[in-house]
Protein backbone atom coordinates (compact mmCIF):
# COMPACT_ATOMS: atom_id res chain seq x y z
CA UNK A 1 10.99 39.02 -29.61
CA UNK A 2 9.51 41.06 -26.44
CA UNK A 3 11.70 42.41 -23.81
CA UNK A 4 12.31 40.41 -20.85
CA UNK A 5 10.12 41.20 -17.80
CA UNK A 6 10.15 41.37 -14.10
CA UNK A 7 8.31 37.98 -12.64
CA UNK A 8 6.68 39.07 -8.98
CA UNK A 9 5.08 35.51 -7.55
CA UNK A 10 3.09 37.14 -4.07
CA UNK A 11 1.39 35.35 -1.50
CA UNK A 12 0.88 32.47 -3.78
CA UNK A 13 -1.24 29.33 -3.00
CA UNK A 14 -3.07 26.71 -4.50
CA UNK A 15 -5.39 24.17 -3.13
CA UNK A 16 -6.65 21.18 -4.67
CA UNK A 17 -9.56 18.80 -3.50
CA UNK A 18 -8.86 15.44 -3.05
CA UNK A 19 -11.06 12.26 -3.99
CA UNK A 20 -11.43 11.83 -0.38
CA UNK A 21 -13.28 15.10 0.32
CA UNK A 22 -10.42 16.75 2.35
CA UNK A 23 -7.92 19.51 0.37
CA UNK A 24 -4.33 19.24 -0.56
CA UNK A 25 -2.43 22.30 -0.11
CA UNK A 26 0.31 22.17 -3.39
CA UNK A 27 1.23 25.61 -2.50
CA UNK A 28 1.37 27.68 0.24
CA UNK A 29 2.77 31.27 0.91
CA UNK A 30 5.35 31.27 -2.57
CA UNK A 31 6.85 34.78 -2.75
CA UNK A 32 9.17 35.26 -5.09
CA UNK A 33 10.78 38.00 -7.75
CA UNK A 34 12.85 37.33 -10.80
CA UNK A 35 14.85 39.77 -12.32
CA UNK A 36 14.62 40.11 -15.94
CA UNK A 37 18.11 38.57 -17.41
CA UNK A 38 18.47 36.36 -14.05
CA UNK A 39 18.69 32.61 -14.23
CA UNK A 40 16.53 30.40 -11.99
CA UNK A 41 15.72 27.13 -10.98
CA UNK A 42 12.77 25.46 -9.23
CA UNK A 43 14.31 22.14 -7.65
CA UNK A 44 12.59 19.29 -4.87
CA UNK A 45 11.48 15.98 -4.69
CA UNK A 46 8.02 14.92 -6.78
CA UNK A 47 4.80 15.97 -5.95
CA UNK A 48 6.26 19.28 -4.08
CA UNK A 49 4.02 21.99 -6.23
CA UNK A 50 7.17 22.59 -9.03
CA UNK A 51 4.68 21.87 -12.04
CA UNK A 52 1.95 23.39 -10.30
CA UNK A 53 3.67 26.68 -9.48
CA UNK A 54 5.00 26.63 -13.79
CA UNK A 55 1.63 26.20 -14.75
CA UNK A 56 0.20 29.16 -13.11
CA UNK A 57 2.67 31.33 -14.04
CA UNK A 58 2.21 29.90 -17.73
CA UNK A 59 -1.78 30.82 -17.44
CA UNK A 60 -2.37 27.61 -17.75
CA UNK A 61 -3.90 27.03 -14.03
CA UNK A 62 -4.85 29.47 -11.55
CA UNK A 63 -4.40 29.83 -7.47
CA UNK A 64 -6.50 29.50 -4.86
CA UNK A 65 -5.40 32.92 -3.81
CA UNK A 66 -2.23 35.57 -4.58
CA UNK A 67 -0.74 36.60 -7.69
CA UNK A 68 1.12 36.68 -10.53
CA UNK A 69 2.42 39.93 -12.56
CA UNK A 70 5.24 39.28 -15.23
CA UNK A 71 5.91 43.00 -15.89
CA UNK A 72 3.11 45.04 -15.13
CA UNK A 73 0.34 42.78 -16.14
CA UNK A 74 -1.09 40.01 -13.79
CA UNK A 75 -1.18 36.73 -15.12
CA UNK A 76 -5.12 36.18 -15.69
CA UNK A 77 -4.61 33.61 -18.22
CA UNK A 78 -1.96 32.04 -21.18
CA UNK A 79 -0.04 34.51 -22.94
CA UNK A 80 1.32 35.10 -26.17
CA UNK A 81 4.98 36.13 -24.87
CA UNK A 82 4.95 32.99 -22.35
CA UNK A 83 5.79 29.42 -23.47
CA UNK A 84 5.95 26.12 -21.81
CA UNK A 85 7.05 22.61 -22.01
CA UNK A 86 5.73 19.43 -20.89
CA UNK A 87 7.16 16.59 -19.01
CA UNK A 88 5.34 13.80 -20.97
């Protein structure tokens, strides 16, 4: 098992197209650190960017712009010490 790590979420947003040819903005301006050991929830009403936001810092989609770095490595992609689980 690997040591916990430092999440650092900075300047964070994402920015999807919609079918209609103007943008949704899921995200916008997330900034957030979490403390290795720490316990933390991501709570709001549907459709507010929770998923979204768990799925970039999974790898598993990326932002429009900002970053992720769980430790010292930004999050370019999945990882082998990061897991996930689905809704459906």
């Amino acid at each position: 098992m690997s040591k916990p790590k430092r999440l650092v979420i900075e300047n964070l947003i994402k920015i999807f197209p919609s079918h209609n040819g103007s943008i949704i903005t899921a995200l916008a301006g997330i900034n957030l650190v979490i403390e290795p050991g720490s316990f933390t929830c991501i709570v709001g009403p549907t459709g507010c960017g929770k998923t979204t936001l768990l799925r970039i810092v999974a790898g598993l989609d990326t932002p429009t712009s900002g970053s992720v770095i769980i430790g010292d490595e930004p999050v370019d992609g999945p990882r082998t010490d990061t897991g996930m689980v689905f809704q459906q």
